[in-house]
N, C-alpha and C. Protein backbone atom coordinates (compact mmCIF):
# COMPACT_ATOMS: atom_id res chain seq x y z
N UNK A 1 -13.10 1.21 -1.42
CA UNK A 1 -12.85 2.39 -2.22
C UNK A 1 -12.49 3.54 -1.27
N UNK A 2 -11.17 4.48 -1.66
CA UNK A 2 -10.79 5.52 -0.69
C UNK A 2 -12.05 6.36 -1.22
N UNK A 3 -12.49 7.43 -0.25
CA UNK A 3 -13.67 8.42 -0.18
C UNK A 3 -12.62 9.30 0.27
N UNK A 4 -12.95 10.59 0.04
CA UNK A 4 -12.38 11.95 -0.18
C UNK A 4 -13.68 13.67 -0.29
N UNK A 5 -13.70 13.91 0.98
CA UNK A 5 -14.83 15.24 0.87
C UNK A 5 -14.24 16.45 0.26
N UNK A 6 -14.54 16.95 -0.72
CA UNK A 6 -13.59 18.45 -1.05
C UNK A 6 -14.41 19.24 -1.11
N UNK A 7 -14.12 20.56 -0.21
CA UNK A 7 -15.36 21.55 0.21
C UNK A 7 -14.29 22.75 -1.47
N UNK A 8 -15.89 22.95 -1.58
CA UNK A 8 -15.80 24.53 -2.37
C UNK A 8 -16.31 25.08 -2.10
N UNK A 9 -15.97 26.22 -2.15
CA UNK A 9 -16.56 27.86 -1.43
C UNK A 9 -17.81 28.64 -2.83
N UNK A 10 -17.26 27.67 -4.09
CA UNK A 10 -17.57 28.57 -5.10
C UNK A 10 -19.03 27.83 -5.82
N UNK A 11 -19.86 28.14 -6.67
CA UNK A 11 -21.07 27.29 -6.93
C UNK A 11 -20.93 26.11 -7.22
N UNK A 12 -19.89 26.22 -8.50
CA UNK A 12 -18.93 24.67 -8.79
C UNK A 12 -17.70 24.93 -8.97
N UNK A 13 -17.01 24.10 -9.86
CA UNK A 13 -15.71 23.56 -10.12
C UNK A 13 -15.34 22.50 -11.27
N UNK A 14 -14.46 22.89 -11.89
CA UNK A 14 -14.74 21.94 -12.74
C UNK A 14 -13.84 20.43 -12.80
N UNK A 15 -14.21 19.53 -13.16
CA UNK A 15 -13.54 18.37 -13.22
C UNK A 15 -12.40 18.23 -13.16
N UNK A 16 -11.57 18.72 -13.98
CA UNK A 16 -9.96 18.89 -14.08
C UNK A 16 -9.45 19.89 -12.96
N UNK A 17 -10.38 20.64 -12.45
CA UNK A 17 -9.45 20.91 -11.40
C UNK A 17 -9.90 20.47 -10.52
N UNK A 18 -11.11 20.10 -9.93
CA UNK A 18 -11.44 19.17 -8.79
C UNK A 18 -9.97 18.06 -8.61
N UNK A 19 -10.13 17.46 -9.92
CA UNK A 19 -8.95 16.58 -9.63
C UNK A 19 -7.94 16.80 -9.23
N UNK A 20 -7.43 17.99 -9.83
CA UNK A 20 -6.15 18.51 -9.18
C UNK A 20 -5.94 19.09 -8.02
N UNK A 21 -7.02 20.21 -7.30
CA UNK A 21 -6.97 20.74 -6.18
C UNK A 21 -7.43 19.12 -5.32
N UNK A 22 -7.70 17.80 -5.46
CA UNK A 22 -7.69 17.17 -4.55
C UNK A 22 -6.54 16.30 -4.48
N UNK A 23 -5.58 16.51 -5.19
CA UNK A 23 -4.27 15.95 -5.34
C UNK A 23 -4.24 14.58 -6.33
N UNK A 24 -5.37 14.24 -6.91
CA UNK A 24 -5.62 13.25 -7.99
C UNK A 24 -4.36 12.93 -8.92
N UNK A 25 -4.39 14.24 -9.48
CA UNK A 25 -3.20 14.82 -10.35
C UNK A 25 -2.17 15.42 -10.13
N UNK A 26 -1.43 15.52 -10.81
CA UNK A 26 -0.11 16.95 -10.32
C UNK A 26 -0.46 17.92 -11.31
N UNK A 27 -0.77 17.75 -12.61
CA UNK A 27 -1.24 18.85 -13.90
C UNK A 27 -2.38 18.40 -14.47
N UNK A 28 -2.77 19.32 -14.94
CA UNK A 28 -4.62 19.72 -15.80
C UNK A 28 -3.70 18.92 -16.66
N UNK A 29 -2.89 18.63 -17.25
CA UNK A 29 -2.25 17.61 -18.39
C UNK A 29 -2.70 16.02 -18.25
N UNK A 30 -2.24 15.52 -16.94
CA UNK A 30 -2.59 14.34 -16.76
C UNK A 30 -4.02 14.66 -16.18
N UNK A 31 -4.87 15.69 -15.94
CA UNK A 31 -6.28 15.19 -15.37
C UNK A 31 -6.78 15.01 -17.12
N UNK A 32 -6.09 15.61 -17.84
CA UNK A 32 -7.07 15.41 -18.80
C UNK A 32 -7.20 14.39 -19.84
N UNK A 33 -5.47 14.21 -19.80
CA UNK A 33 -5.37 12.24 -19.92
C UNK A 33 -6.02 11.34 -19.33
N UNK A 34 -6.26 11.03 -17.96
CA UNK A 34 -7.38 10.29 -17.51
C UNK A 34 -8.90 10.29 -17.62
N UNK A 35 -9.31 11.33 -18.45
CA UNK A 35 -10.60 11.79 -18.33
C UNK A 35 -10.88 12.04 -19.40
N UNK A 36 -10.00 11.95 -20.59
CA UNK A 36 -9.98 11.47 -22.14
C UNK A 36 -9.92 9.93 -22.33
N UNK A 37 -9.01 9.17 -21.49
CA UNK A 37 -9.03 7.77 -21.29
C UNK A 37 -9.98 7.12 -20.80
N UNK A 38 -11.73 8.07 -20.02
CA UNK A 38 -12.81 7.23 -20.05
C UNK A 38 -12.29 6.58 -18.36
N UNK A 39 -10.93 6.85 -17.60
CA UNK A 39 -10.93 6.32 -16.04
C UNK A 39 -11.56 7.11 -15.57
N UNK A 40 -12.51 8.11 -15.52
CA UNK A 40 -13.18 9.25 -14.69
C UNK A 40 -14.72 9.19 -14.79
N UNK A 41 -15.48 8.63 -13.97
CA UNK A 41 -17.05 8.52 -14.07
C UNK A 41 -17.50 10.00 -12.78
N UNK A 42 -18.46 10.16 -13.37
CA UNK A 42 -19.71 11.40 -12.55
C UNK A 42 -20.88 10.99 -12.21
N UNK A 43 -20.85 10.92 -11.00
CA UNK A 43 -22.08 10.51 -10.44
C UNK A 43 -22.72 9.14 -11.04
N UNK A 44 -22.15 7.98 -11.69
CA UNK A 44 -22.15 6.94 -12.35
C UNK A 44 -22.24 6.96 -13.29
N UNK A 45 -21.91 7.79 -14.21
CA UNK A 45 -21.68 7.85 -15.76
C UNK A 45 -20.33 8.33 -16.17
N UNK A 46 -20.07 7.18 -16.83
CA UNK A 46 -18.93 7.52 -17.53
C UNK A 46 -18.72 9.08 -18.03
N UNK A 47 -17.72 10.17 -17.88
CA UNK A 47 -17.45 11.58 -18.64
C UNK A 47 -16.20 11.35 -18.78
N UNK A 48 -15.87 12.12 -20.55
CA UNK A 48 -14.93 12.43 -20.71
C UNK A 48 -15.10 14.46 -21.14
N UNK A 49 -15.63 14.74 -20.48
CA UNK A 49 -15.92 16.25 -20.02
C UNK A 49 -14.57 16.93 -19.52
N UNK A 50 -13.67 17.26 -19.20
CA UNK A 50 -12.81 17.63 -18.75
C UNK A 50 -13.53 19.20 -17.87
N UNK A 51 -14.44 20.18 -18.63
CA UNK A 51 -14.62 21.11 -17.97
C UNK A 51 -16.07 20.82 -17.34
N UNK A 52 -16.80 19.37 -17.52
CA UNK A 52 -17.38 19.46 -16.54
C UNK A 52 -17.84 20.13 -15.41
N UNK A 53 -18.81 20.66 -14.70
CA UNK A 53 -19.16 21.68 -13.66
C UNK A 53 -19.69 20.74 -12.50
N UNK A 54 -18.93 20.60 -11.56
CA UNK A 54 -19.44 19.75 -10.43
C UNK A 54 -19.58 20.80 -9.37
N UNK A 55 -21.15 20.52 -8.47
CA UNK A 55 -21.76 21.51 -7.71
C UNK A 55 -21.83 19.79 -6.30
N UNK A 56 -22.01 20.75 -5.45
CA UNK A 56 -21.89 20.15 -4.34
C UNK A 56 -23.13 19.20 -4.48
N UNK A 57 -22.77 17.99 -3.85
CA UNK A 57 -23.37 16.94 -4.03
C UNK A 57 -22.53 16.06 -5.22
N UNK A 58 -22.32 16.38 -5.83
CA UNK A 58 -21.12 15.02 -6.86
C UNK A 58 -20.67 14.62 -6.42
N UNK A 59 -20.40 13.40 -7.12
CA UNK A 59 -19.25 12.44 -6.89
C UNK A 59 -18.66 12.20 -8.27
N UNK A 60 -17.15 12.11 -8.16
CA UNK A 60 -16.82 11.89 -9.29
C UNK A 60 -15.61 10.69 -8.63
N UNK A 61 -15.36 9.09 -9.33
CA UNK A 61 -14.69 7.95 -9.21
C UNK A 61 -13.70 8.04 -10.32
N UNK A 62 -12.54 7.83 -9.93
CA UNK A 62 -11.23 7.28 -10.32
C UNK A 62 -11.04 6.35 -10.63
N UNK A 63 -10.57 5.74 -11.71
CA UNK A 63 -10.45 4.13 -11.94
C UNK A 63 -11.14 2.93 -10.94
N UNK A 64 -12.27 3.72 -10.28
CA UNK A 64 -13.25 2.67 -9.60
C UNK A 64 -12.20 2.47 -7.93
N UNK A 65 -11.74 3.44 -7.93
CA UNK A 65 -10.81 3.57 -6.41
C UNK A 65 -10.81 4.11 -5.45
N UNK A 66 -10.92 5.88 -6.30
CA UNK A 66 -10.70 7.11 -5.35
C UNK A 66 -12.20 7.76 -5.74
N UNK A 67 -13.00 7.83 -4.48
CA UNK A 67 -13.88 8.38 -5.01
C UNK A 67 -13.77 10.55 -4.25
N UNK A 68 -14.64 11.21 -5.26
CA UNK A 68 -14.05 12.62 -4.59
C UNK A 68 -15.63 12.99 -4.70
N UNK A 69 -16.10 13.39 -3.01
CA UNK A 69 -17.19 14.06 -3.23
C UNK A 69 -17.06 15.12 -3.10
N UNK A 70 -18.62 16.21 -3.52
CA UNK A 70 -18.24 17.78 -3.97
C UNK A 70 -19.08 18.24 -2.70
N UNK A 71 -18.44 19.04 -1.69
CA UNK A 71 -19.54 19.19 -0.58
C UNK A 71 -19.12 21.21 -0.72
């Protein structure tokens, strides 16, 4: 599985753009197609959260591929 660290400066971030500021996506359009489609788990649970709030320490997995932690 590719691993991926993405630092935020800010408390959190939310899902759809995590994805996108880590290049997951090209648009909040397709993050939110994948993450309506149930390919997007948090910390091992399945979310279809799109505004989700990920604080450092998450992990959020990609079709079981790309994983993106929140540091």
């Amino acid at each position: 599985m590719e691993s991926h660290e993405i630092k935020i400066h800010t408390e959190y971030i939310k899902l759809q753009d995590l994805l996108k500021f880590a290049g997951a996506v090209e648009t909040g359009g397709d993050a939110k197609l994948i993450i309506q489609e149930g390919r997007v788990s948090v910390n091992g649970e399945p979310c279809a959260m799109r505004g989700k709030k990920l604080r450092p320490g998450d992990r959020a997995v990609i079709d079981n591929e790309t994983e993106l932690v929140v540091t």
